[in-house]
C-alpha atoms as a PDB file:
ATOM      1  CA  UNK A   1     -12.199 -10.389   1.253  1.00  0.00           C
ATOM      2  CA  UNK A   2      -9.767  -9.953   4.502  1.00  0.00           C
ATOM      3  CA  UNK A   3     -10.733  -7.598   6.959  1.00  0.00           C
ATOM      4  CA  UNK A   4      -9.026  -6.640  10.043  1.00  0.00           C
ATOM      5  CA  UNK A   5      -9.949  -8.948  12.793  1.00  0.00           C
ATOM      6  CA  UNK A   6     -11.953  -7.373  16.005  1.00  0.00           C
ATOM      7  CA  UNK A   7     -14.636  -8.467  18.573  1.00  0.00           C
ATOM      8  CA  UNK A   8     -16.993  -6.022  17.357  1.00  0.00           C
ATOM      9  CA  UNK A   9     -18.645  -5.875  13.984  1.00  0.00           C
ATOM     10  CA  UNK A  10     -19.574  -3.177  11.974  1.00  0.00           C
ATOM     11  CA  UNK A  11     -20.652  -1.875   8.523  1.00  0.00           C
ATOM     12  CA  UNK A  12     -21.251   0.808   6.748  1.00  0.00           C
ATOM     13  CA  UNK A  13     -24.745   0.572   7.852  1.00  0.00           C
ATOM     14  CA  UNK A  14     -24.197   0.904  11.054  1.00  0.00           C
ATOM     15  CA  UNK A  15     -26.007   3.734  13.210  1.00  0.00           C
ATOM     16  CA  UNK A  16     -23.382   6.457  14.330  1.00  0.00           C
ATOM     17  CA  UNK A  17     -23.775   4.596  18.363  1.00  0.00           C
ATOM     18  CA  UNK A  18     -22.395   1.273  16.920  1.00  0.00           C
ATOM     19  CA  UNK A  19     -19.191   2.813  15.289  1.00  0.00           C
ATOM     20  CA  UNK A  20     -18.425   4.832  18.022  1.00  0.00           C
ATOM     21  CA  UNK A  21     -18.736   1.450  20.293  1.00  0.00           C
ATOM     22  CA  UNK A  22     -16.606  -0.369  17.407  1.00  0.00           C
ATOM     23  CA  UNK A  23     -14.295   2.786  17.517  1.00  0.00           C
ATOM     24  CA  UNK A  24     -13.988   2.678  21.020  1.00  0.00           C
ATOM     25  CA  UNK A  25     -12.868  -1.560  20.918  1.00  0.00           C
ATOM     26  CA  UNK A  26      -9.431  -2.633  22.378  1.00  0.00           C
ATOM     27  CA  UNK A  27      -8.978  -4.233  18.696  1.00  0.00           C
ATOM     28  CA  UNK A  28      -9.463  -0.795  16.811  1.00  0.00           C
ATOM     29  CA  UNK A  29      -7.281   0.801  19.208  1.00  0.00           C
ATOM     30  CA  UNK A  30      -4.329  -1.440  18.435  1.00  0.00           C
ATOM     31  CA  UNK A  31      -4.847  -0.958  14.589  1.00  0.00           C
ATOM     32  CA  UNK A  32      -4.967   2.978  15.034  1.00  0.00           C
ATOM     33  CA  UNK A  33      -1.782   2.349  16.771  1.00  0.00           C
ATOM     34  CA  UNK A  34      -0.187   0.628  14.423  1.00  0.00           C
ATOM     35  CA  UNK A  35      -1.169   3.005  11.482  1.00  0.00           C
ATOM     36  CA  UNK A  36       0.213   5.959  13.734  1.00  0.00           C
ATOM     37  CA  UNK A  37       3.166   3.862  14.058  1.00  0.00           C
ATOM     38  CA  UNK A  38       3.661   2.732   9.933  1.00  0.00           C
ATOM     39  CA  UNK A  39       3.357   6.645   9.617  1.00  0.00           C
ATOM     40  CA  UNK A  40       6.149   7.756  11.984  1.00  0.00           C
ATOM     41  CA  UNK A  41       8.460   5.569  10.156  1.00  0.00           C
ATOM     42  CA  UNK A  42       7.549   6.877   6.996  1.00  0.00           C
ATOM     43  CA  UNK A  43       8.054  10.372   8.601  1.00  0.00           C
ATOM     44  CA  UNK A  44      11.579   9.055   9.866  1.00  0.00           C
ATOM     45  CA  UNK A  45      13.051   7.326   6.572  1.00  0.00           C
ATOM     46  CA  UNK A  46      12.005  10.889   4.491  1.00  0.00           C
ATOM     47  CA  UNK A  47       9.788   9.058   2.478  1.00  0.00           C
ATOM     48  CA  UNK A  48       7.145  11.525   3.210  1.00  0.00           C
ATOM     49  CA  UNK A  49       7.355  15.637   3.947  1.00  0.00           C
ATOM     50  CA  UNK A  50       5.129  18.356   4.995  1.00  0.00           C
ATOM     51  CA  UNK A  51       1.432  16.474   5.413  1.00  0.00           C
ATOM     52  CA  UNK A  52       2.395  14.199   2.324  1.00  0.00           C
ATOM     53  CA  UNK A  53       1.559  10.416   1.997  1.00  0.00           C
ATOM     54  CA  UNK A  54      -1.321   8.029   3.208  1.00  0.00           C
ATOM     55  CA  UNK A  55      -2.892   4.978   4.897  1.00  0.00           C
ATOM     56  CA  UNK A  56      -5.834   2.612   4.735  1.00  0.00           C
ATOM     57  CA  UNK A  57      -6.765  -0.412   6.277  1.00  0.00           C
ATOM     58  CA  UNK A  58     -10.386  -2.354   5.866  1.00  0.00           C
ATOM     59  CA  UNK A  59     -12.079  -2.909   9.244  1.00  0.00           C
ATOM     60  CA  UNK A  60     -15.187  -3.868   8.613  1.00  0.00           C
ATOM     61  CA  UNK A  61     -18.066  -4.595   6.065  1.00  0.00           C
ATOM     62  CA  UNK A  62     -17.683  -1.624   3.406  1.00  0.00           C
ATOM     63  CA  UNK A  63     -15.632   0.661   6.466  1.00  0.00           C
ATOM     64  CA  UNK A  64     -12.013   1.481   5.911  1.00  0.00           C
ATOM     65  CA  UNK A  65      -9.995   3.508   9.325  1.00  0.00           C
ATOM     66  CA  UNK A  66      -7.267   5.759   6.809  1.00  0.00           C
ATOM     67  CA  UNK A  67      -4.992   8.988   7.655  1.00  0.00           C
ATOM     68  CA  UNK A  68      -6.560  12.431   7.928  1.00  0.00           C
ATOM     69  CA  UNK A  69      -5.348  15.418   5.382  1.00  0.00           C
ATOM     70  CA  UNK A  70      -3.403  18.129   6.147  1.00  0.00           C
ATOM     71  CA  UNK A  71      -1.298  15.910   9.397  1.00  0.00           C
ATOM     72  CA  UNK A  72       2.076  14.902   9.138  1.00  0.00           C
ATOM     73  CA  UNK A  73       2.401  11.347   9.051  1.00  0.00           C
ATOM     74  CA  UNK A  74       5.262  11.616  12.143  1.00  0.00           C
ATOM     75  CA  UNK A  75       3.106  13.092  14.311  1.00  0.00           C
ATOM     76  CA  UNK A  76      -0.281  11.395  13.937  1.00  0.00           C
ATOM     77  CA  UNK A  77      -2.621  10.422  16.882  1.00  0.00           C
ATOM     78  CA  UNK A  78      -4.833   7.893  16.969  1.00  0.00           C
ATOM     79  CA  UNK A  79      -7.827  10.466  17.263  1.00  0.00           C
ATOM     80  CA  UNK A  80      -6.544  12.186  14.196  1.00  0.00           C
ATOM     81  CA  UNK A  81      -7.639   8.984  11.772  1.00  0.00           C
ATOM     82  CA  UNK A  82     -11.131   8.999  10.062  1.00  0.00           C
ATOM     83  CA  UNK A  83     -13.364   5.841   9.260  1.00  0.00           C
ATOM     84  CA  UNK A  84     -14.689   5.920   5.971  1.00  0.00           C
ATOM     85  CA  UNK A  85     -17.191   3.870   3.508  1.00  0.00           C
ATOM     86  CA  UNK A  86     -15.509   2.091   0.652  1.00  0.00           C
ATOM     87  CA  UNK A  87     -17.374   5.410  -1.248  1.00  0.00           C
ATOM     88  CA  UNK A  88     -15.248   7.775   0.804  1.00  0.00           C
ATOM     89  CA  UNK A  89     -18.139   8.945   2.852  1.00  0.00           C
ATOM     90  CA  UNK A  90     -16.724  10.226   6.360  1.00  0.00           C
ATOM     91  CA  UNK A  91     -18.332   8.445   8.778  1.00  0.00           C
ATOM     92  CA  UNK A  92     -16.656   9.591  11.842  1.00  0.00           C
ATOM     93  CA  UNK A  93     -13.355  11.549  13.017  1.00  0.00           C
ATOM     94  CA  UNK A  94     -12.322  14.800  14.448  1.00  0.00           C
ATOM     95  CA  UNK A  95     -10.399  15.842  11.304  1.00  0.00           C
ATOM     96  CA  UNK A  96     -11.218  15.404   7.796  1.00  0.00           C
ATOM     97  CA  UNK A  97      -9.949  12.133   5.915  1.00  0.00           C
ATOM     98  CA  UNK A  98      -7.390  12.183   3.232  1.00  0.00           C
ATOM     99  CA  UNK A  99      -7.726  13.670  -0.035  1.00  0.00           C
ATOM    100  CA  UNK A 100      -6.523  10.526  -1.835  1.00  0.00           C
ATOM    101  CA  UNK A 101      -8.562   8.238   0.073  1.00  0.00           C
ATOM    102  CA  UNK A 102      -9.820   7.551  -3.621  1.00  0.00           C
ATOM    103  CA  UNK A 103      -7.184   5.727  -4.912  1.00  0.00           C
ATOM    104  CA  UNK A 104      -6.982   3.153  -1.409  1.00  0.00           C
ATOM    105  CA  UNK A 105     -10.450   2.368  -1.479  1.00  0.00           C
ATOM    106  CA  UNK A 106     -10.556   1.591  -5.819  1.00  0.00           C
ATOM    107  CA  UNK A 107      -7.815  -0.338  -4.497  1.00  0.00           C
ATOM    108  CA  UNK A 108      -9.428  -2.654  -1.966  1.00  0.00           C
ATOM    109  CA  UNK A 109     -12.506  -3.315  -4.365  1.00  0.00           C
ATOM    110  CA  UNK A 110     -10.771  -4.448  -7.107  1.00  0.00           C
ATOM    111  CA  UNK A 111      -8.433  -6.536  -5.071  1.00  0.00           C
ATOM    112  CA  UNK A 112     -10.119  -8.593  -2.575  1.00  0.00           C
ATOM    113  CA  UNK A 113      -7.332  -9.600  -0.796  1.00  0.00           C
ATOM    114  CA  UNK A 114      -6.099  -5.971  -0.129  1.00  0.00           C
ATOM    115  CA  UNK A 115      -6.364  -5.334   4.003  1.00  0.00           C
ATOM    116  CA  UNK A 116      -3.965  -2.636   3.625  1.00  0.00           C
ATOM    117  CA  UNK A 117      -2.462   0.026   1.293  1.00  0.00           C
ATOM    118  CA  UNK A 118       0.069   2.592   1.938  1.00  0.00           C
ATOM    119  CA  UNK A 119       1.247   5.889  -0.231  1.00  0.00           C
ATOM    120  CA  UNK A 120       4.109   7.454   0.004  1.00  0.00           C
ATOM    121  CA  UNK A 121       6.770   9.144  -1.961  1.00  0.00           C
ATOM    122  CA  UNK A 122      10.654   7.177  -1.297  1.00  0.00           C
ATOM    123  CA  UNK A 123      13.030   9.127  -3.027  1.00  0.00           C
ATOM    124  CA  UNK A 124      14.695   6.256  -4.960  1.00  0.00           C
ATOM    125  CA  UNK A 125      11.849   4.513  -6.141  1.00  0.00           C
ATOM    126  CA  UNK A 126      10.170   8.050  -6.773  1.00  0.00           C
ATOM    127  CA  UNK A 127      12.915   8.961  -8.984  1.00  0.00           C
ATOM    128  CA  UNK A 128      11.968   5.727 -11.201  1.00  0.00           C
ATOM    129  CA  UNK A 129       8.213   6.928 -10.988  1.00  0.00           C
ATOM    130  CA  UNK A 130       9.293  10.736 -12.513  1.00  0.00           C
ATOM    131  CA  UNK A 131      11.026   9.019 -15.066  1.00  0.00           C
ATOM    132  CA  UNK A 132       8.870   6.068 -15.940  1.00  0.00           C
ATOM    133  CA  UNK A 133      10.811   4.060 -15.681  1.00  0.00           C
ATOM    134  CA  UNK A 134       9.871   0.455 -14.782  1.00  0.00           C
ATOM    135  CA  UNK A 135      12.793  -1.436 -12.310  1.00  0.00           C
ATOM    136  CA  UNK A 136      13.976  -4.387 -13.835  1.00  0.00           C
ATOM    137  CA  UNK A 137      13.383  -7.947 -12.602  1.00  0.00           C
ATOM    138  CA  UNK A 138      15.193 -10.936 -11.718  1.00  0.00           C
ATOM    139  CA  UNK A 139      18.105  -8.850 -10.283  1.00  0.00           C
ATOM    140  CA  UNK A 140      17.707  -9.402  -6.012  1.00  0.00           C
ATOM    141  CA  UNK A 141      15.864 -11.958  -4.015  1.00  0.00           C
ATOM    142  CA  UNK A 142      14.191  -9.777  -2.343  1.00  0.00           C
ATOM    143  CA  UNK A 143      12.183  -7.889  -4.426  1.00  0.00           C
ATOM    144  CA  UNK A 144      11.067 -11.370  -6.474  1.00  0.00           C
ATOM    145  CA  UNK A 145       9.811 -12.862  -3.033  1.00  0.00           C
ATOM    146  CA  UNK A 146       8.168 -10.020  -1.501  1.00  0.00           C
ATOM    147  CA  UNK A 147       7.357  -7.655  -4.964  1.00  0.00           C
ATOM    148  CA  UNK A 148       8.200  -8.781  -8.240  1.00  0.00           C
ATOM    149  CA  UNK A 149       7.558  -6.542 -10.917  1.00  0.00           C
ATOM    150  CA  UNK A 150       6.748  -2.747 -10.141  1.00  0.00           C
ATOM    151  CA  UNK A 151       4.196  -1.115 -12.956  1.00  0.00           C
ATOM    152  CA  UNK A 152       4.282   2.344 -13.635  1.00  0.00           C
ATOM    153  CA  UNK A 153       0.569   3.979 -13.690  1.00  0.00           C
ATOM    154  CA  UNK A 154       0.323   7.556 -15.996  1.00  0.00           C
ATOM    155  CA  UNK A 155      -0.166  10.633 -14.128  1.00  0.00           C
ATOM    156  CA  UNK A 156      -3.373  11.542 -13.411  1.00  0.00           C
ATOM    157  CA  UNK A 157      -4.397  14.393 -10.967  1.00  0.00           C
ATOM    158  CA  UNK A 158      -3.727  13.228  -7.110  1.00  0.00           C
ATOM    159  CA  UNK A 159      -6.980  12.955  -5.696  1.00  0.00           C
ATOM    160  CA  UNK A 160      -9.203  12.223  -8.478  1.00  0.00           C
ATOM    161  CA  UNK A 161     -11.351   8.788  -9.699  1.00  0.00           C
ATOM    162  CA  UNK A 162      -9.674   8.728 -12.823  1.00  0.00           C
ATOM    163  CA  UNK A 163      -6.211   8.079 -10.963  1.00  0.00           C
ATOM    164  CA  UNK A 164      -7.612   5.631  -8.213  1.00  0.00           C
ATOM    165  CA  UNK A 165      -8.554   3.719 -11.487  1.00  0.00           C
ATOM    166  CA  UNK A 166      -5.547   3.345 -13.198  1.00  0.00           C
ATOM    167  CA  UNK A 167      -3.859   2.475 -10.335  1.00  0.00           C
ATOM    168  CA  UNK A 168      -6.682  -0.042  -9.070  1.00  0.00           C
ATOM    169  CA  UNK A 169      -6.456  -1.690 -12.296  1.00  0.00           C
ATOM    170  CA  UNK A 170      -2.654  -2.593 -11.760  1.00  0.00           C
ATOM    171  CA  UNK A 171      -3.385  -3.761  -7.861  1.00  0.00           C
ATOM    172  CA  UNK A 172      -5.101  -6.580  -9.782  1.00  0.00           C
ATOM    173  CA  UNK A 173      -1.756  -7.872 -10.366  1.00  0.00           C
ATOM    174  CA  UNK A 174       0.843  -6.241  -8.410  1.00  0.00           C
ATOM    175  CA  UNK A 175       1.143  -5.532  -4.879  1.00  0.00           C
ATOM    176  CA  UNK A 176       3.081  -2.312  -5.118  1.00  0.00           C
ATOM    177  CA  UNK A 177       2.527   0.414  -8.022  1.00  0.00           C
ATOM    178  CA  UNK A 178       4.765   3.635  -8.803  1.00  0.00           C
ATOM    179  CA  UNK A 179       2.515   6.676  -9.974  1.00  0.00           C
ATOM    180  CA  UNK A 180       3.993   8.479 -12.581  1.00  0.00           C
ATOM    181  CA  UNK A 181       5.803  12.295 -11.358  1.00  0.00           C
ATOM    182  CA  UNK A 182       3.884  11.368  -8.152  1.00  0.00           C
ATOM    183  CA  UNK A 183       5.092   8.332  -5.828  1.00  0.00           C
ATOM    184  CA  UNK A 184       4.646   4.704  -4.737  1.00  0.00           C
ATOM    185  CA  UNK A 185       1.164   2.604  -3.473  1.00  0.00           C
ATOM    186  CA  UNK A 186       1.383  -0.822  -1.777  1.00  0.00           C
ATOM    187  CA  UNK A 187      -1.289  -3.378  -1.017  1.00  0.00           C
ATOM    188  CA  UNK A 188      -1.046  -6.178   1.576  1.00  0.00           C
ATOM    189  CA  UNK A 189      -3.486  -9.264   2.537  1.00  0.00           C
ATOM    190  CA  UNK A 190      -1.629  -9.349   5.901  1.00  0.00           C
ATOM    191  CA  UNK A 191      -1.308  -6.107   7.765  1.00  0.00           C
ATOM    192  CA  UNK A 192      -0.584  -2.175   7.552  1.00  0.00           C
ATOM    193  CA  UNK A 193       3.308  -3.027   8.584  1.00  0.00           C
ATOM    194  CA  UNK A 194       3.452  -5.433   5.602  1.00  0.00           C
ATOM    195  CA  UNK A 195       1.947  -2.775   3.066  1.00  0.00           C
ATOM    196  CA  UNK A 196       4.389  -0.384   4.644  1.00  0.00           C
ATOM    197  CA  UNK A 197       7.730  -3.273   4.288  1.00  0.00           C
ATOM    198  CA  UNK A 198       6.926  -3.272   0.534  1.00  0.00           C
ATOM    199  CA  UNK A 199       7.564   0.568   0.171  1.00  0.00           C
ATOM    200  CA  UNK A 200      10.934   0.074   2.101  1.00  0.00           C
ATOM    201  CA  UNK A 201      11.630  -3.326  -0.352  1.00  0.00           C
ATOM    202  CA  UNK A 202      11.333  -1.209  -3.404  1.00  0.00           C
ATOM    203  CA  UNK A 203      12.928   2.371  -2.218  1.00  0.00           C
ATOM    204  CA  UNK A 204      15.926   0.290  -0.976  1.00  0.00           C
ATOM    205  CA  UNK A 205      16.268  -1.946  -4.122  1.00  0.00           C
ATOM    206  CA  UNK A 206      15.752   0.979  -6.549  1.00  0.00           C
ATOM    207  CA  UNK A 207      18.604   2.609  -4.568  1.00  0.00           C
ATOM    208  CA  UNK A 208      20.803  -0.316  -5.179  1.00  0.00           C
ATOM    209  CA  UNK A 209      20.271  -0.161  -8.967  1.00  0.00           C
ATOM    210  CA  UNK A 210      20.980   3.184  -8.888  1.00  0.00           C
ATOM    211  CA  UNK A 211      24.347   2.998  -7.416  1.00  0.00           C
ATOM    212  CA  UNK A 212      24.944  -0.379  -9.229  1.00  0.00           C
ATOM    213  CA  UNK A 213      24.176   1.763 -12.560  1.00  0.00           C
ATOM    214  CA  UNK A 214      27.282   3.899 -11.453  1.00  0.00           C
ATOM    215  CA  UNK A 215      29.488   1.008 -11.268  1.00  0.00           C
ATOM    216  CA  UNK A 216      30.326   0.752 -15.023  1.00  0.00           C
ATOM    217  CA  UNK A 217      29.152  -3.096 -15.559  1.00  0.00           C
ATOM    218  CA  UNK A 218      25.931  -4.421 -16.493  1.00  0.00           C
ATOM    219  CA  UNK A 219      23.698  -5.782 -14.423  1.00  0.00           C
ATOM    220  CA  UNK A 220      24.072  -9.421 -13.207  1.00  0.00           C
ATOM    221  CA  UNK A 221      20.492 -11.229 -13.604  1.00  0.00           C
ATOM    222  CA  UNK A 222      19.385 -14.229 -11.860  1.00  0.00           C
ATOM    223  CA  UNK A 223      18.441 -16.994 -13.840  1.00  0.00           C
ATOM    224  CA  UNK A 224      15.134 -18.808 -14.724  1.00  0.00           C
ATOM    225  CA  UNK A 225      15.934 -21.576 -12.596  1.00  0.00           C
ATOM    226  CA  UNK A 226      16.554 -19.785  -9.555  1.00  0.00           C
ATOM    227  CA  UNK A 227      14.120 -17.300 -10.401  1.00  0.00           C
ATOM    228  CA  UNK A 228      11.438 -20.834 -10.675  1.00  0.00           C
ATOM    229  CA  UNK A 229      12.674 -21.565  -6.953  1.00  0.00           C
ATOM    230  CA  UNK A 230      12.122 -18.082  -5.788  1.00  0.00           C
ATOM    231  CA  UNK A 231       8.527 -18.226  -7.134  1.00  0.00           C
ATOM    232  CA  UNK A 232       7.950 -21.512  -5.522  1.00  0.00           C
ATOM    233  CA  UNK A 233       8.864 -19.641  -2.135  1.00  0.00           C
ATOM    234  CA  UNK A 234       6.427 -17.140  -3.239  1.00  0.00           C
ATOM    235  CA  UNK A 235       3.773 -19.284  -3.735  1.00  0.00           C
ATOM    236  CA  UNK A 236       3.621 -20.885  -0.181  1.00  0.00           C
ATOM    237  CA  UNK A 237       3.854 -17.224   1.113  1.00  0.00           C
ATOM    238  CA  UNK A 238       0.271 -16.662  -0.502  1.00  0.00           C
ATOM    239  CA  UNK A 239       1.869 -14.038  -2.077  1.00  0.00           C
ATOM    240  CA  UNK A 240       0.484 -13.080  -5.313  1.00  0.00           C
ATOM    241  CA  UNK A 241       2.493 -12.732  -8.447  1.00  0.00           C
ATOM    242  CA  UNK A 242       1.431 -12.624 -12.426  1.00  0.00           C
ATOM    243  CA  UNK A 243       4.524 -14.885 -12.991  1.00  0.00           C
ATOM    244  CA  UNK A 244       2.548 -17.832 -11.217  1.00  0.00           C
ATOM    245  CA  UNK A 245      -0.799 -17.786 -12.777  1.00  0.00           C
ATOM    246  CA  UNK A 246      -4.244 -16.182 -11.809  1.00  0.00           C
ATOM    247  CA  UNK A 247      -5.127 -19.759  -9.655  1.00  0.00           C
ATOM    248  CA  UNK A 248      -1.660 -20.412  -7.885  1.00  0.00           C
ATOM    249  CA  UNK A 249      -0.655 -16.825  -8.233  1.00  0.00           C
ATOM    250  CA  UNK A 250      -3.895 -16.074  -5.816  1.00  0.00           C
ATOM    251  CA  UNK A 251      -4.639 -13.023  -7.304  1.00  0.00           C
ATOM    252  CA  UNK A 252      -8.027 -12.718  -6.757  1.00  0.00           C
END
């Protein structure tokens, strides 16, 4: 299980006095920053609106730091964010943590590996998600290295444990999920900023196919030699990837 590295410890069995002192630690401080800051861009691209979208990071035994409800995501403050128990008990912050802290949390228990997850809704990989439609594979480097294949979960009502669990299920195996008629959710064993790359990966590639689709000529596809050497490059990355296996694939 990766958690985010600090000089203070804590768990979710810690007395109010110790998370406020693990709160208060130059460590936590930079990853509030940094979740502020993987927000803003979101904000900036338009891959959220209004108070939309949502971030989690593990930071302890059983505590994850994630976004409040209600803020928009380009305006956060590091006071705004809530620490929570991988339950979704609020254990401290101002304002009240968000309402699909759920789905982040399902996330990180049935992926051990996950230190961060982001949701948000990119329009071009969005538009995939409203239709169901699953992006096709072996088309751009990119996306095999960093992503590879992009399940679509049904919809379920945002919010709820029946929704955190069909997407959880997927995380098993893929690093970035589209929701159906709802958005994207990424997972990283690295850092918020990588969790938050992944959304750009796909929202940029599944703009690409879109305007490729235009073009009146089928798709070019890589083939299973160069998509063997891609994997290979995957593999030493530590990232995971069904295509590899369960044991070299490091999915667990």
């Amino acid at each position: 299980m990766r958690i985010a590295k600090s000089a203070r410890t804590a768990s979710s069995s810690s007395t109010s006095a110790e998370l406020r002192a693990f709160l208060k630690s130059p460590e936590m401080r930079a990853l509030e920053l940094q979740i502020c800051e993987m927000g803003r861009r979101m904000w900036a691209r338009a891959y959220v609106d209004g108070n939309a979208g949502n971030i989690a990071i593990r930071v302890g035994n059983g505590l994850a730091l994630c976004t409040p409800t209600l803020v928009s995501k380009g305006f956060m403050k590091p006071e705004d964010l809530c620490l929570v128990d991988l339950d979704g008990n609020q254990l401290a912050g101002q304002k009240k943590r968000t309402s699909e802290i759920l789905m982040h949390l399902q996330i990180m228990k049935r992926q051990p590996r996950a230190l961060a997850t982001v949701h948000c809704h990119p329009p071009h990989a969005t538009a995939f998600a409203v239709t169901g439609i699953e992006p096709p594979t072996c088309i751009m480097p990119e996306i095999e290295l960093f992503i590879g294949k992009v399940p679509v979960a049904p919809y379920r009502t945002p919010g709820t444990m029946e929704l955190a669990r069909l997407v959880s299920d997927l995380a098993g195996r893929h690093n970035t999920i589209l929701m159906a008629n709802h958005g994207v959710v990424s997972w990283s064993h690295i850092s918020v900023e990588d969790a938050y790359f992944k959304i750009e990966i796909i929202d940029a590639y599944c703009h690409t196919l879109v305007v490729a689709s235009q073009l009146g000529a089928p798709l070019k596809t890589l083939s299973q030699t160069q998509l063997r050497d891609l994997l290979k490059i995957k593999q030493s990355l530590g990232i995971p990837d069904p295509r590899i296996g369960p044991k070299d694939g490091l999915l667990n």
